[in-house]
Protein backbone atom coordinates (compact mmCIF):
# COMPACT_ATOMS: atom_id res chain seq x y z
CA UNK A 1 109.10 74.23 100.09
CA UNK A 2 106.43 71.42 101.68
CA UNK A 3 103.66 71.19 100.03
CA UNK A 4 101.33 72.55 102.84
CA UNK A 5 103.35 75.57 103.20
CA UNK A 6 102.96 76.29 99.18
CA UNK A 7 99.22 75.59 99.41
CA UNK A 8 99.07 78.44 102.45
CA UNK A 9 101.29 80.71 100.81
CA UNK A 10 98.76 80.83 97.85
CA UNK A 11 95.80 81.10 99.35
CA UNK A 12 97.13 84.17 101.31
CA UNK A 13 98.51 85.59 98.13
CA UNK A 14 94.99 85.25 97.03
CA UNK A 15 93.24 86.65 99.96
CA UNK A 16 95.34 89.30 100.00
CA UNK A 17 95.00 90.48 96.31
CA UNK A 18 91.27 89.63 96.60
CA UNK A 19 90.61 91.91 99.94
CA UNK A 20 92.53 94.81 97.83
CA UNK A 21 90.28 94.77 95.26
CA UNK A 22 87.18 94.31 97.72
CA UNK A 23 88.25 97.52 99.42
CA UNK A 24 88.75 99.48 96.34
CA UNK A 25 85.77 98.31 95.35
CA UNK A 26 84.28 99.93 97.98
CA UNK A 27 86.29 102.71 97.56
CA UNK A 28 87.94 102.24 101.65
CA UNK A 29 90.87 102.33 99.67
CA UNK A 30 91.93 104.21 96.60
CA UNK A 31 93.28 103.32 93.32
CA UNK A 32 96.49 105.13 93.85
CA UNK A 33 97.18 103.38 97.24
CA UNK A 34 96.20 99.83 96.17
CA UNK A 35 99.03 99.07 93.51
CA UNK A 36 101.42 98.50 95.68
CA UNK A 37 99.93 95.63 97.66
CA UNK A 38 98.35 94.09 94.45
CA UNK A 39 101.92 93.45 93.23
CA UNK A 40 103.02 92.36 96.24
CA UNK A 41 100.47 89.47 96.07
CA UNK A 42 101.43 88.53 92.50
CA UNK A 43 104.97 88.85 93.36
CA UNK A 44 104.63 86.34 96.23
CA UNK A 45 102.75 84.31 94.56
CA UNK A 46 104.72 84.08 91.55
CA UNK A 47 107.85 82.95 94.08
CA UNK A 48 105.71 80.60 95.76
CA UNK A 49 104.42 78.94 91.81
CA UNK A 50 108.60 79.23 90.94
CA UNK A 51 110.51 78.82 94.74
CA UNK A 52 113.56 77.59 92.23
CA UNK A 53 113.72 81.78 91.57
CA UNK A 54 113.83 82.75 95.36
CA UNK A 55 116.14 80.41 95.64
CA UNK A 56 117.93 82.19 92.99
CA UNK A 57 117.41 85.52 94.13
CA UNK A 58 118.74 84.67 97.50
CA UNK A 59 122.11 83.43 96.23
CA UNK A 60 122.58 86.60 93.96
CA UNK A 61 122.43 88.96 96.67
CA UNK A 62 124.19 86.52 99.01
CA UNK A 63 121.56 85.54 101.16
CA UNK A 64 122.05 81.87 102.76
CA UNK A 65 118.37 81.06 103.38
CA UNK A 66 115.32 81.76 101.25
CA UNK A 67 113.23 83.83 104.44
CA UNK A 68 115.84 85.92 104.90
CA UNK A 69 115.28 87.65 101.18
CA UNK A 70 111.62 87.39 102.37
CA UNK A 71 112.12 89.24 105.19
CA UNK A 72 114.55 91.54 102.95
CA UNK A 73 111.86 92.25 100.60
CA UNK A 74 109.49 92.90 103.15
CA UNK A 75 112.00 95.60 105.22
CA UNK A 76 112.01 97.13 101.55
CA UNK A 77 108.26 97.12 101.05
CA UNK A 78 107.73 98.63 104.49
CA UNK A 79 109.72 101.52 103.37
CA UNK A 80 108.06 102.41 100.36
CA UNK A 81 104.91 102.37 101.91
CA UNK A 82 106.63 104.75 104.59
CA UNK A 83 107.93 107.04 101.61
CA UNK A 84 104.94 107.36 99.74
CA UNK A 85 102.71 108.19 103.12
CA UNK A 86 105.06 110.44 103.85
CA UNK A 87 104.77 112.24 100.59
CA UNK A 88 101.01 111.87 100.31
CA UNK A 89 101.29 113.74 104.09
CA UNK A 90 103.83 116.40 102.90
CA UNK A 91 101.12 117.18 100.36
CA UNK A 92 98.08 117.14 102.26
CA UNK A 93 99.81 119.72 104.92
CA UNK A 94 100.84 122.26 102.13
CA UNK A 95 97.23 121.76 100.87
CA UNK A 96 95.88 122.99 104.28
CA UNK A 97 98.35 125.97 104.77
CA UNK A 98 97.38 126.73 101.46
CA UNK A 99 93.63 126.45 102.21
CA UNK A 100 94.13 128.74 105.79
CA UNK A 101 95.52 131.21 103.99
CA UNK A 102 92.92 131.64 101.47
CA UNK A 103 90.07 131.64 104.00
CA UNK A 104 92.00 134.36 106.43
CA UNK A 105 92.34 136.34 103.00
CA UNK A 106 88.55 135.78 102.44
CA UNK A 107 87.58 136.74 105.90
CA UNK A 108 89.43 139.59 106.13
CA UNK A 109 87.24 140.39 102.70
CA UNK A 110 84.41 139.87 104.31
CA UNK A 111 85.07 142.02 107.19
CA UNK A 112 86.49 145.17 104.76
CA UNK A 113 82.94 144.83 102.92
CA UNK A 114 81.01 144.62 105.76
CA UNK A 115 82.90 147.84 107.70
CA UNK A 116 82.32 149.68 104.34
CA UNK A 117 78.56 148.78 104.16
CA UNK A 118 78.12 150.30 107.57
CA UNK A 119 79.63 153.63 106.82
């Protein structure tokens, strides 16, 4: 790797692990959501620091050039993040049901009370 493209590899590693803690400081994003993209950082930037280890990496799974387990890794990130929205969604929507249900129960109260406070 030249030399300018290791220098701009980690100082986006740092921005980007920098701007994730910013935002949870800030609390725009939350604890639970930010561990995956701090790793991500350190994990980049530890394969910019060591490129002899994606170098590695890329002949153990068979891969011929170095970006292509780059873009391999990033495929797989992409679908974690896509798994745990989707379970953070799945959760969220049995959270509401739950929560309509209760308040049609609790209405309905309301109304029985109120039809046996006028008689």
């Amino acid at each position: 790797m030249m030399p300018r493209q290791k220098i701009a590899m980690i100082i986006l590693c740092l921005f980007i692990f920098i701007f994730m803690l910013d935002l949870v400081r800030r609390r725009k994003l939350r604890e639970e959501y930010s561990w995956l993209w701090l790793l991500t950082s350190v994990a980049l930037f530890i394969l910019v620091i060591k490129y002899s280890w994606l170098t590695s990496l890329s002949r153990l799974i068979g891969v011929v050039l170095p970006t292509s387990t780059l873009f391999l890794g990033a495929l797989i990130f992409l679908m974690i993040i896509s798994v745990q929205f989707s379970v953070r969604i799945s959760n969220l929507t049995n959270q509401v049901k739950n929560l309509v249900q209760e308040n049609a129960l609790l209405r309905n109260m309301i109304e029985d009370s109120r039809e046996e406070c006028e008689m």
